[in-house]
PDB file of N, CA and C in Angstrom:
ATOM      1  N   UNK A   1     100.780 280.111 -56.346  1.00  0.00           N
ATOM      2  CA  UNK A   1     101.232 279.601 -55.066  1.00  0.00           C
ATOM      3  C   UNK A   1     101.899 278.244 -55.279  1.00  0.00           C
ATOM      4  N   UNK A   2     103.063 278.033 -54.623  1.00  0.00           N
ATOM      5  CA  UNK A   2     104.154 276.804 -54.984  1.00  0.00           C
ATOM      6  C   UNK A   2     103.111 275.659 -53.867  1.00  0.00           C
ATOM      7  N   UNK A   3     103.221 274.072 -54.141  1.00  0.00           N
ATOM      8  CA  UNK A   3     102.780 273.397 -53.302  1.00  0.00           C
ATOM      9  C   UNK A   3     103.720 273.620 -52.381  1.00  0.00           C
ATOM     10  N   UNK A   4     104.774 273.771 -52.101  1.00  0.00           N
ATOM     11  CA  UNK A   4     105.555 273.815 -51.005  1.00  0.00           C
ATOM     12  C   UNK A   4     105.035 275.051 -49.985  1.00  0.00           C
ATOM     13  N   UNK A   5     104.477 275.875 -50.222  1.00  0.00           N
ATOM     14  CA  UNK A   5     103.899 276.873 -49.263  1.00  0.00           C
ATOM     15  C   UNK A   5     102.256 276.665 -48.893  1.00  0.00           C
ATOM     16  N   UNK A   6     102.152 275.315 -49.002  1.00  0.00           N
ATOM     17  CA  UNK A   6     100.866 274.902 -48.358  1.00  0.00           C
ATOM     18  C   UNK A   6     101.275 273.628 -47.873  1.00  0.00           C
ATOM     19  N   UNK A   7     102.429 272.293 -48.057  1.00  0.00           N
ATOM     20  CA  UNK A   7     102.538 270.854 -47.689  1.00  0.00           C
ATOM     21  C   UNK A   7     104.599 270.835 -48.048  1.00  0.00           C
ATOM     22  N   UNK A   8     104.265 270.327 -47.077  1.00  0.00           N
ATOM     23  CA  UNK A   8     105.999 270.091 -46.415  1.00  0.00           C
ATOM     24  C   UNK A   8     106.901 268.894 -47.559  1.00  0.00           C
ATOM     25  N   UNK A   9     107.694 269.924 -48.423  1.00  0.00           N
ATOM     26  CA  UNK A   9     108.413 269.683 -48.960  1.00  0.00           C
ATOM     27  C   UNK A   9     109.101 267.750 -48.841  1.00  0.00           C
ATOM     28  N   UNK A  10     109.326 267.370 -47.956  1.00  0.00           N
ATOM     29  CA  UNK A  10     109.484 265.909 -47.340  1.00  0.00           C
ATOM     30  C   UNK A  10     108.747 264.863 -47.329  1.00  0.00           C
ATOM     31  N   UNK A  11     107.411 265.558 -46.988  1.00  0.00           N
ATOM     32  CA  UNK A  11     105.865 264.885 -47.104  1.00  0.00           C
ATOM     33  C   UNK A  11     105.751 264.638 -48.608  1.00  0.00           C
ATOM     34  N   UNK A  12     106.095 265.576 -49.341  1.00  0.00           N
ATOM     35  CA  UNK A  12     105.873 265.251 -50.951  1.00  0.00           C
ATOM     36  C   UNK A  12     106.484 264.782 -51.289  1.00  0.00           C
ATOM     37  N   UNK A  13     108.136 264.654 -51.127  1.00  0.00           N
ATOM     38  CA  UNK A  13     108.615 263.813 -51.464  1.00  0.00           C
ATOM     39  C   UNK A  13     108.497 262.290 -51.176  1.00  0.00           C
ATOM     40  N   UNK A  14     108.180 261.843 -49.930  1.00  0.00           N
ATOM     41  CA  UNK A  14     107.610 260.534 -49.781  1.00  0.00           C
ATOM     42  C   UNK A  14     106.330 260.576 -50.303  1.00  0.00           C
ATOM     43  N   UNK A  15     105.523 261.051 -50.215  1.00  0.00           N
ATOM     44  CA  UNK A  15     104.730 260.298 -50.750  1.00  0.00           C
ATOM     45  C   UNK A  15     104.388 259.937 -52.574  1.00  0.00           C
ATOM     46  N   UNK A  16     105.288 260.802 -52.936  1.00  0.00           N
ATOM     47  CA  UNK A  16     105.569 260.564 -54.669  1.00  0.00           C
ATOM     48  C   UNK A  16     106.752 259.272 -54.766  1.00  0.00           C
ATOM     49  N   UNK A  17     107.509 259.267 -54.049  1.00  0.00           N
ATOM     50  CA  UNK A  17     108.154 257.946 -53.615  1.00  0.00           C
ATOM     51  C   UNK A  17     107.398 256.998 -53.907  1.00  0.00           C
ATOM     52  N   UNK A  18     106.493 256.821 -52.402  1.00  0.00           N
ATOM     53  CA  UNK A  18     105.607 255.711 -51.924  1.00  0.00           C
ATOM     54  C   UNK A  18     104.305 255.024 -53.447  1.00  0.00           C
ATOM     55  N   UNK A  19     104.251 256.229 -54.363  1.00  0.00           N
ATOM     56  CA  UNK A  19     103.787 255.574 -55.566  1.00  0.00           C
ATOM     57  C   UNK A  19     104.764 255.716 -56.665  1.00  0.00           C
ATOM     58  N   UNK A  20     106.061 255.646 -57.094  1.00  0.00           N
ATOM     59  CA  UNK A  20     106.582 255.781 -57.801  1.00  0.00           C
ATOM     60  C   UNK A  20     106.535 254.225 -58.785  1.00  0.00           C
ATOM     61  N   UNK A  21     105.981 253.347 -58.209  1.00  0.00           N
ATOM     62  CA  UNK A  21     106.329 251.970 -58.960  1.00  0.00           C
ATOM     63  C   UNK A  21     104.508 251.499 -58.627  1.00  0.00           C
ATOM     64  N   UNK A  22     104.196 251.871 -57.242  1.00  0.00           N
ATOM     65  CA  UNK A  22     102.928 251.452 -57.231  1.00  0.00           C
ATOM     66  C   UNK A  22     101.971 251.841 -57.653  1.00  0.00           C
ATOM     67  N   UNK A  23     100.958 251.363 -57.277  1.00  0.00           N
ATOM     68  CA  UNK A  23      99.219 251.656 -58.311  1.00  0.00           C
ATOM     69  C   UNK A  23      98.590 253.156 -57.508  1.00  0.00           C
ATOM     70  N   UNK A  24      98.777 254.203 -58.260  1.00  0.00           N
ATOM     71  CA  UNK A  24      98.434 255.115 -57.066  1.00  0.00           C
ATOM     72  C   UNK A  24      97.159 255.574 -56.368  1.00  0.00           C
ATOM     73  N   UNK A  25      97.230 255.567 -55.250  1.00  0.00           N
ATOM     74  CA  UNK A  25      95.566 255.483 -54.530  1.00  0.00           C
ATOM     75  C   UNK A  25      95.319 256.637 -54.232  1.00  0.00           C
ATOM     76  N   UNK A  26      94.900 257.635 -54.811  1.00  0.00           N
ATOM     77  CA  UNK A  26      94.566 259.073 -54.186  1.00  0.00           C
ATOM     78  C   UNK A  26      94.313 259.233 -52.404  1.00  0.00           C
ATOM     79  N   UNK A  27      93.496 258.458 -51.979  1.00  0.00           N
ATOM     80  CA  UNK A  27      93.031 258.554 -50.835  1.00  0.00           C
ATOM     81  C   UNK A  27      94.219 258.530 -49.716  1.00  0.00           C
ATOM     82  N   UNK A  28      95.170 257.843 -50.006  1.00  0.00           N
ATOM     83  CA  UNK A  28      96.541 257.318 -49.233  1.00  0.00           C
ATOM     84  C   UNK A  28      97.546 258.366 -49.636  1.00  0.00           C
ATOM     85  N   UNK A  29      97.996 259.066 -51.255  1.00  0.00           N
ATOM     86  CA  UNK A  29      98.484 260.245 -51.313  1.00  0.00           C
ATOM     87  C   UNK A  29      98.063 260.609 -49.993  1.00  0.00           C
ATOM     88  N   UNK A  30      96.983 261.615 -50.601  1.00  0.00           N
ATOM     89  CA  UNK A  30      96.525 262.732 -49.791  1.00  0.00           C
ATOM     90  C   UNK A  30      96.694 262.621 -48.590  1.00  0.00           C
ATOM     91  N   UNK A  31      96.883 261.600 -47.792  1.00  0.00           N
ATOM     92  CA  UNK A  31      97.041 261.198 -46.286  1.00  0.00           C
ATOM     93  C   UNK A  31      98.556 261.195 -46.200  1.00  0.00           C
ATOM     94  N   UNK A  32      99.459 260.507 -47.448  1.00  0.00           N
ATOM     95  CA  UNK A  32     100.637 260.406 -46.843  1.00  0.00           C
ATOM     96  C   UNK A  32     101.182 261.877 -47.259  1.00  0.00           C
ATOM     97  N   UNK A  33     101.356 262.998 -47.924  1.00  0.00           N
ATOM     98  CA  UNK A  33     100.990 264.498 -48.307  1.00  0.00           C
ATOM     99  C   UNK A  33     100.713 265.104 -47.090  1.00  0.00           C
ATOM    100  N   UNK A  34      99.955 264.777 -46.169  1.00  0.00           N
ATOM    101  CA  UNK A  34      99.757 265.710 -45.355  1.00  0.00           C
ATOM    102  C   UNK A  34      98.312 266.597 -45.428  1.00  0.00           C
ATOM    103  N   UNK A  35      97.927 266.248 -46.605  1.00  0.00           N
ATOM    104  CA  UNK A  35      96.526 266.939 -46.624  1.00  0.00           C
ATOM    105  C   UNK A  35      95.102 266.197 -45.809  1.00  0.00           C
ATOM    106  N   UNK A  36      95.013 265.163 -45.476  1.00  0.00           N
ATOM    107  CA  UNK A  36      94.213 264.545 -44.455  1.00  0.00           C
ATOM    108  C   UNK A  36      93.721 265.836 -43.422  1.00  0.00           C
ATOM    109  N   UNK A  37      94.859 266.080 -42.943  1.00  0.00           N
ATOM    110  CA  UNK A  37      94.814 266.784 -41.725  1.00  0.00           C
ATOM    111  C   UNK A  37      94.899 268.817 -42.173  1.00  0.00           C
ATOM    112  N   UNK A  38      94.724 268.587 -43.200  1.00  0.00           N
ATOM    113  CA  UNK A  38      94.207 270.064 -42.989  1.00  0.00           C
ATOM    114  C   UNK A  38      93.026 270.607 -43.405  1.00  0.00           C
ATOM    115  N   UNK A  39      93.345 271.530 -42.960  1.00  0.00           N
ATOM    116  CA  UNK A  39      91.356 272.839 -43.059  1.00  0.00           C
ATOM    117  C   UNK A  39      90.800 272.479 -44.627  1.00  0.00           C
ATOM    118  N   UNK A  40      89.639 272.565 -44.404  1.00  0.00           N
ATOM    119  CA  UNK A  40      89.030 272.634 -46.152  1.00  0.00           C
ATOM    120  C   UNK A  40      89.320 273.317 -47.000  1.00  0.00           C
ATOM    121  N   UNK A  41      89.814 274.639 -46.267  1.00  0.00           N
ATOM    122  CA  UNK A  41      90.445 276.307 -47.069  1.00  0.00           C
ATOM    123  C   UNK A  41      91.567 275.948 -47.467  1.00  0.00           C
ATOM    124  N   UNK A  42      92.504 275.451 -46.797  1.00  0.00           N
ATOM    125  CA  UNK A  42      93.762 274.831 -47.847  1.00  0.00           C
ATOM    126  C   UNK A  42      93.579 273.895 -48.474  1.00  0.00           C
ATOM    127  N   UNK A  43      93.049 272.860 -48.275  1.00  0.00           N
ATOM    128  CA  UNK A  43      92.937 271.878 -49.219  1.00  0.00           C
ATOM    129  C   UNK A  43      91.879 272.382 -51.191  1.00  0.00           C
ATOM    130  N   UNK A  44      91.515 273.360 -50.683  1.00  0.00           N
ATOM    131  CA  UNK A  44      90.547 274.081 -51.531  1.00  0.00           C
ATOM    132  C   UNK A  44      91.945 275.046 -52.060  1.00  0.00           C
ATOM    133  N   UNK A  45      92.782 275.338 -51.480  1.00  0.00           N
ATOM    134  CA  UNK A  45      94.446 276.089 -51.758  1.00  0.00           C
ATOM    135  C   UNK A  45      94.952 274.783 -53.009  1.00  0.00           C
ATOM    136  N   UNK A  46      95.387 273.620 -52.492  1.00  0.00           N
ATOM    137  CA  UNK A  46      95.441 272.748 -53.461  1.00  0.00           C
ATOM    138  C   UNK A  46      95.010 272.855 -54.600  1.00  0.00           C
ATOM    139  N   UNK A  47      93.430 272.599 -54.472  1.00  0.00           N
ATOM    140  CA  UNK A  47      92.828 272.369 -55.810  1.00  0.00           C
ATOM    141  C   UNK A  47      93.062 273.569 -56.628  1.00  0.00           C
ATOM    142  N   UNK A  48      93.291 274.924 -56.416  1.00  0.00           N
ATOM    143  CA  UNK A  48      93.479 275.532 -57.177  1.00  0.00           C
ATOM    144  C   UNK A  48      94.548 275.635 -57.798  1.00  0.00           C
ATOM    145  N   UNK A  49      95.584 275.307 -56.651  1.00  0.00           N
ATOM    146  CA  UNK A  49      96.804 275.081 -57.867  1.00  0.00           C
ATOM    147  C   UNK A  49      97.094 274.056 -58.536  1.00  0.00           C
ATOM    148  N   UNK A  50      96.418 272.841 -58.604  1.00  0.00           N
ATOM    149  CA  UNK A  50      96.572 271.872 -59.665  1.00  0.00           C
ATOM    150  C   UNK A  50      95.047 271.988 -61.059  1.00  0.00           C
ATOM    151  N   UNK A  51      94.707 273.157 -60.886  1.00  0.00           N
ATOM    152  CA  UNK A  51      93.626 273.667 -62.018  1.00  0.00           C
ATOM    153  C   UNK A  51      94.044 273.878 -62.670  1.00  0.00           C
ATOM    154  N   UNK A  52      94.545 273.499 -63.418  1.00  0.00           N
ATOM    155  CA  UNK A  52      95.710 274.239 -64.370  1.00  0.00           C
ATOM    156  C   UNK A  52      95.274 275.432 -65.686  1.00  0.00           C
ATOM    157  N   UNK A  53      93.740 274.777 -65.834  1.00  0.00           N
ATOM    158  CA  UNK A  53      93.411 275.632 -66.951  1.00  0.00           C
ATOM    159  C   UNK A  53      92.033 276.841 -66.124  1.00  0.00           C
ATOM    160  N   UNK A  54      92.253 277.085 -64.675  1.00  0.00           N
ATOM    161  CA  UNK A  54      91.263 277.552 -63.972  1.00  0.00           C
ATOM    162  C   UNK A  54      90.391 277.703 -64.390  1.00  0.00           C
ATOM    163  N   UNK A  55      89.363 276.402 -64.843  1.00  0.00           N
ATOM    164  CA  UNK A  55      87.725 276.432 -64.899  1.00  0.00           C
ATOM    165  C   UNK A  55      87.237 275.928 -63.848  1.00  0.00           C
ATOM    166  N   UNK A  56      87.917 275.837 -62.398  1.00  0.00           N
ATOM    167  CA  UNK A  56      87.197 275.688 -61.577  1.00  0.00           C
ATOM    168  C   UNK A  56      86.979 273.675 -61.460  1.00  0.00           C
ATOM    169  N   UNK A  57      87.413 272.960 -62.247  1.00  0.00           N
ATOM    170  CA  UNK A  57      86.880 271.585 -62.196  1.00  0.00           C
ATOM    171  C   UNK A  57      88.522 271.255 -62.592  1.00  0.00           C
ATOM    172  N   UNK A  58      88.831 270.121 -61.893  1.00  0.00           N
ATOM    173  CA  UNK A  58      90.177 268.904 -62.346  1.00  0.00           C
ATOM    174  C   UNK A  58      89.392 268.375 -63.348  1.00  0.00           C
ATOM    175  N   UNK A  59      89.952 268.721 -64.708  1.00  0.00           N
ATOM    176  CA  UNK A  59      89.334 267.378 -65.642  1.00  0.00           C
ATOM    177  C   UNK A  59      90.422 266.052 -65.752  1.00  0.00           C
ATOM    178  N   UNK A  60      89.428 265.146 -66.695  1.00  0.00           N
ATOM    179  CA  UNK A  60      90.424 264.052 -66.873  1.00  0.00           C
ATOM    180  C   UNK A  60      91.850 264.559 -67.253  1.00  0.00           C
ATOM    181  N   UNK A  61      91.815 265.437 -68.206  1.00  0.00           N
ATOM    182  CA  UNK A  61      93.121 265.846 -69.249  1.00  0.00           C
ATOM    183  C   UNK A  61      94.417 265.922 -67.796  1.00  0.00           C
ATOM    184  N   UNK A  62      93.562 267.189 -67.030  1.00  0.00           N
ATOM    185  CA  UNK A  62      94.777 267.189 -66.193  1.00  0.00           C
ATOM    186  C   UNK A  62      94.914 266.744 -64.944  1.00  0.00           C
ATOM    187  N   UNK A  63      94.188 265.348 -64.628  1.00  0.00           N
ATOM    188  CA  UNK A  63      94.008 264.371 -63.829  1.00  0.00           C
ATOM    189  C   UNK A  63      95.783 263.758 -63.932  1.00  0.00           C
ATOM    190  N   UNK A  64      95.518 263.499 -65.237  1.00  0.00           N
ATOM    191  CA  UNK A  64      96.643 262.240 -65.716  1.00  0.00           C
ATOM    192  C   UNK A  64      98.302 263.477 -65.323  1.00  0.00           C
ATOM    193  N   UNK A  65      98.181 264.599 -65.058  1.00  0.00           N
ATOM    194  CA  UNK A  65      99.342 265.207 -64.473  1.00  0.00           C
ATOM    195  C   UNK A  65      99.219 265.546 -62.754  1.00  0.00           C
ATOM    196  N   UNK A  66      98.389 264.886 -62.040  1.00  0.00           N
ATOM    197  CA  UNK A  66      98.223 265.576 -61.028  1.00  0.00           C
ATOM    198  C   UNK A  66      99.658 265.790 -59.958  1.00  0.00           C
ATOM    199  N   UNK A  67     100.621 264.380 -60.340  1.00  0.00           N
ATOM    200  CA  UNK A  67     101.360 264.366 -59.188  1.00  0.00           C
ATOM    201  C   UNK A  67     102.430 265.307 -59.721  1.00  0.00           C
ATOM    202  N   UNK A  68     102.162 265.518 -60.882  1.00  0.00           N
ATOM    203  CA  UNK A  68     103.518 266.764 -61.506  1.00  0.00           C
ATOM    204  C   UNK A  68     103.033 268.273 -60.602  1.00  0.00           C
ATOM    205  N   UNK A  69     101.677 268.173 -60.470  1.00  0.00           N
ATOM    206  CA  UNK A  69     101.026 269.639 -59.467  1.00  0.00           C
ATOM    207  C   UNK A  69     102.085 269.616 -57.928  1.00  0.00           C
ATOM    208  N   UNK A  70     102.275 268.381 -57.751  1.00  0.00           N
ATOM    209  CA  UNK A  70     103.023 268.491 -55.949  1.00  0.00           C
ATOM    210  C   UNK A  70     104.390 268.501 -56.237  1.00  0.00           C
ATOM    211  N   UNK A  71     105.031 268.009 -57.386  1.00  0.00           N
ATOM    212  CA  UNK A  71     106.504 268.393 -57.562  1.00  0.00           C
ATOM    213  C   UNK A  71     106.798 267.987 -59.115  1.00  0.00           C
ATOM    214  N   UNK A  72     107.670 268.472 -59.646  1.00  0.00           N
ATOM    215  CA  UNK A  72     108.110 268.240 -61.168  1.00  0.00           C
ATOM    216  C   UNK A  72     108.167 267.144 -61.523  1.00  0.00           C
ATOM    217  N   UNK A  73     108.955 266.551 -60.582  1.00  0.00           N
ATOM    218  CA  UNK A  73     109.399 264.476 -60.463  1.00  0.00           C
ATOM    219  C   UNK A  73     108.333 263.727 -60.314  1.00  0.00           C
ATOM    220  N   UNK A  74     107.077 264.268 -60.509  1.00  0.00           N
ATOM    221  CA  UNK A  74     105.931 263.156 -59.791  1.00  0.00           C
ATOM    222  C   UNK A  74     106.024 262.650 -61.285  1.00  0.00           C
ATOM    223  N   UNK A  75     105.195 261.360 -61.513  1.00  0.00           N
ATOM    224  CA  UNK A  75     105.367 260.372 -62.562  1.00  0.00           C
ATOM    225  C   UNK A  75     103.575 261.255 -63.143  1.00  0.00           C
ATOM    226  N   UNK A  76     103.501 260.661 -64.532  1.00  0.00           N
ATOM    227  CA  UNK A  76     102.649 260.931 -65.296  1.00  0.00           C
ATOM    228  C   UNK A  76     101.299 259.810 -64.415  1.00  0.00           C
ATOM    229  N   UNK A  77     100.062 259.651 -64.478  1.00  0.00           N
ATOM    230  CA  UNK A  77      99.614 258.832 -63.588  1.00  0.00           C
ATOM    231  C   UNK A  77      99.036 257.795 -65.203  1.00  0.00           C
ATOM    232  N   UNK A  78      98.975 256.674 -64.628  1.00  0.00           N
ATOM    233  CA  UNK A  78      98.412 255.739 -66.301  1.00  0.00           C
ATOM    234  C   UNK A  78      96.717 255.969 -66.418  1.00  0.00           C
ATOM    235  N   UNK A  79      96.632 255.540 -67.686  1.00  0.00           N
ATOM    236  CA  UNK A  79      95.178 255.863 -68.180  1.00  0.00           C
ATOM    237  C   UNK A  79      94.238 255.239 -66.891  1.00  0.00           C
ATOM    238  N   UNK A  80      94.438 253.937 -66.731  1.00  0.00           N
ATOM    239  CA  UNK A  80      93.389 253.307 -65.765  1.00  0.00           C
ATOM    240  C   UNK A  80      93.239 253.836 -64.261  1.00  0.00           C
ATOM    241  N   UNK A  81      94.836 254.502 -64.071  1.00  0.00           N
ATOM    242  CA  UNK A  81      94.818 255.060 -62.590  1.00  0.00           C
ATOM    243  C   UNK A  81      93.945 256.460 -62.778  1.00  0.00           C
ATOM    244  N   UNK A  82      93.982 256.989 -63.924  1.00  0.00           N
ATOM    245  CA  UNK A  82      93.246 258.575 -63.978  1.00  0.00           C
ATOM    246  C   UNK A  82      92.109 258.381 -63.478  1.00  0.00           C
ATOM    247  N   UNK A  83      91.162 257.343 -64.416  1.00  0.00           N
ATOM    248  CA  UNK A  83      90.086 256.669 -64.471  1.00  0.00           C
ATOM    249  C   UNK A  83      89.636 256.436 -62.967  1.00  0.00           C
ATOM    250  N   UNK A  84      90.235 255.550 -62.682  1.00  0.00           N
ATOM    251  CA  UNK A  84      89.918 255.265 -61.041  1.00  0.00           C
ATOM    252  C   UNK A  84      90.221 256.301 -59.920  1.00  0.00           C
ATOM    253  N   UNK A  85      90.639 257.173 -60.173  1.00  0.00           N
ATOM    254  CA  UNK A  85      90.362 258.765 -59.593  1.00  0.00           C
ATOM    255  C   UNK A  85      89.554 259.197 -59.577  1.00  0.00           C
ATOM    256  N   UNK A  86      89.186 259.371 -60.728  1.00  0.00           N
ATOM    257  CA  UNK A  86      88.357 260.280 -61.438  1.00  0.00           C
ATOM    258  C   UNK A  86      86.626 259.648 -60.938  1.00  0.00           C
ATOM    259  N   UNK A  87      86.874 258.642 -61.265  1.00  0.00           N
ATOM    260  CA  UNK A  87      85.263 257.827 -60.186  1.00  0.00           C
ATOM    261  C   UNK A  87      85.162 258.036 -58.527  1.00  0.00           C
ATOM    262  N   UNK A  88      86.464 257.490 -58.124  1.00  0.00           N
ATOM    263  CA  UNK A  88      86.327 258.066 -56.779  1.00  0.00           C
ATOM    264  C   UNK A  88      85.881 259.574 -56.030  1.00  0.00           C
ATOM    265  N   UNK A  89      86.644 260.223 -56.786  1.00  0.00           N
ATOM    266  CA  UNK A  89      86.008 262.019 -56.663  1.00  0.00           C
ATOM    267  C   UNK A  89      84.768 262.533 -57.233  1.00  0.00           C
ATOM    268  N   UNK A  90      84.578 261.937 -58.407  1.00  0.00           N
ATOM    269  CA  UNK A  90      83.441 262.672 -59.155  1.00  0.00           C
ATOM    270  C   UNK A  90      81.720 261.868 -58.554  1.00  0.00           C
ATOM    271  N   UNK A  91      81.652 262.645 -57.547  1.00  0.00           N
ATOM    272  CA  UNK A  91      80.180 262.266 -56.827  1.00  0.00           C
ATOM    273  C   UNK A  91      78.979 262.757 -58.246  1.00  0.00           C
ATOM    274  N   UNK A  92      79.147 263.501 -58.975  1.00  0.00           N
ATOM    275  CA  UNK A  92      77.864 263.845 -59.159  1.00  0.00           C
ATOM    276  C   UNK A  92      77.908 263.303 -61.013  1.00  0.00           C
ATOM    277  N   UNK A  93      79.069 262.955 -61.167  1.00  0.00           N
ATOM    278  CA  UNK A  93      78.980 262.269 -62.706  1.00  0.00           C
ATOM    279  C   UNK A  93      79.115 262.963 -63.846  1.00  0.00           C
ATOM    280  N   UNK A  94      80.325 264.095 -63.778  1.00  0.00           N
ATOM    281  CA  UNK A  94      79.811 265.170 -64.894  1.00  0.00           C
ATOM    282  C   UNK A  94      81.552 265.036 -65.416  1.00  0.00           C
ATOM    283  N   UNK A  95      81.769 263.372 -65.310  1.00  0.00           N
ATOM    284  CA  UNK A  95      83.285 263.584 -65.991  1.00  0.00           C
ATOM    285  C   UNK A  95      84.125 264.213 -65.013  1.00  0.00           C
ATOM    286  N   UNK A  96      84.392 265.368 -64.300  1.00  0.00           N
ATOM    287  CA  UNK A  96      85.092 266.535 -63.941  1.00  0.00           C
ATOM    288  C   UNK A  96      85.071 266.759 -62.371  1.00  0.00           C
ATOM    289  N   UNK A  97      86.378 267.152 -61.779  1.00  0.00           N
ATOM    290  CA  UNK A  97      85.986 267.008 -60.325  1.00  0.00           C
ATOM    291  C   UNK A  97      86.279 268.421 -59.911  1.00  0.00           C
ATOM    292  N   UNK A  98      84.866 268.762 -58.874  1.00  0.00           N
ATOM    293  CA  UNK A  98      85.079 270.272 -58.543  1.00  0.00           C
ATOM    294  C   UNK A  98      85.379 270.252 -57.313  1.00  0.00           C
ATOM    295  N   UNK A  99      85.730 271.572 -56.922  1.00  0.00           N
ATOM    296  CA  UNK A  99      86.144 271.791 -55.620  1.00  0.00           C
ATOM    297  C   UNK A  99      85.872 271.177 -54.284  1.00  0.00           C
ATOM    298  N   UNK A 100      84.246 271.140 -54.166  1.00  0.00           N
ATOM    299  CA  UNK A 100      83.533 270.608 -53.032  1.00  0.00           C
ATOM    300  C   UNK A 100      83.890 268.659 -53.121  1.00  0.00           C
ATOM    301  N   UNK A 101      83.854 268.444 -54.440  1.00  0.00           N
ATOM    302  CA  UNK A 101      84.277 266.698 -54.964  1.00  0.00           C
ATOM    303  C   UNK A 101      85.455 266.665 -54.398  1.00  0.00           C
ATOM    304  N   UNK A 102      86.723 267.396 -54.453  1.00  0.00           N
ATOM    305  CA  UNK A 102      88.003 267.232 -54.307  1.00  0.00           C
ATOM    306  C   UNK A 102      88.125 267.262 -52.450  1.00  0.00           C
ATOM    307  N   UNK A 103      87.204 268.207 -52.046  1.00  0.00           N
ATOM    308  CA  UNK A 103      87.759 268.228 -50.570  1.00  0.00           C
ATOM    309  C   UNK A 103      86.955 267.353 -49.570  1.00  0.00           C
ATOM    310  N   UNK A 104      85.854 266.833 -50.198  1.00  0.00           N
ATOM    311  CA  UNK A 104      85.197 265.332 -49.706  1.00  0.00           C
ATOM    312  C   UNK A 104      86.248 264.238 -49.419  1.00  0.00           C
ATOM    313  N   UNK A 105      86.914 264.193 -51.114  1.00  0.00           N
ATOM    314  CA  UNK A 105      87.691 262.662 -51.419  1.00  0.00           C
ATOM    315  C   UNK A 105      89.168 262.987 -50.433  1.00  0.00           C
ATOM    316  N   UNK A 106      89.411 264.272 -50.052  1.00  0.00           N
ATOM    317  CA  UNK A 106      90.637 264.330 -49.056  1.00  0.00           C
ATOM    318  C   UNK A 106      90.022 264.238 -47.738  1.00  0.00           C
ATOM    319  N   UNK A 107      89.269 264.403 -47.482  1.00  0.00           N
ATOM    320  CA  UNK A 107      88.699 264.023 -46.224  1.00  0.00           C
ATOM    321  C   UNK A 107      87.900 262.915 -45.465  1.00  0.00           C
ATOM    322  N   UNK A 108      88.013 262.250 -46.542  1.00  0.00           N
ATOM    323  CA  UNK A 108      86.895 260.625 -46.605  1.00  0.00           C
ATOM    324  C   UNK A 108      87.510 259.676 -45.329  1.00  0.00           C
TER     325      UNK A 108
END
């Protein structure tokens, strides 16, 4: 499934914009994306298509590609920004963010 058949093509483009130079804040993505405001079932649509290796968990590895998941042009994210993701989502400490972690931190 393309991100474009779950979040409005425009929306992604600004908001890969809106961090293209800045420090990127997941929480503000996801809001300026358009995912704030939707059902848990799509946002759970998301996470599966940025799983890349479908075990069910975002690891670090493919943390550091997430914004390439919403369009080709998204920037690589830097080591410290992965990092500070990766704490914000991962409630239970196992390194790795799962499904129920991912649709908390879009809904916070």
């Amino acid at each position: 499934m393309a991100m474009t058949d779950l979040l409005k093509a425009e929306e992604i483009k600004k908001a890969l914009d809106a961090f293209a130079v800045e420090e990127f804040d997941p929480k503000r993505f996801f809001e300026l994306v358009g995912m704030k405001a939707m059902s848990a079932d799509n946002v759970r649509k998301v996470f599966q298509a940025l799983d890349v290796d479908g075990s069910g968990f975002i690891e670090e590895e493919e943390l550091k590609f997430v914004l390439k998941g919403f369009a080709k042009e998204g920037r690589d994210l830097t080591d410290a920004e992965t990092k500070a993701f990766l704490l914000a989502a991962d409630k239970d400490g196992d390194g790795k963010i799962g499904i129920d972690e991912f649709e908390i931190l879009v809904h916070e």
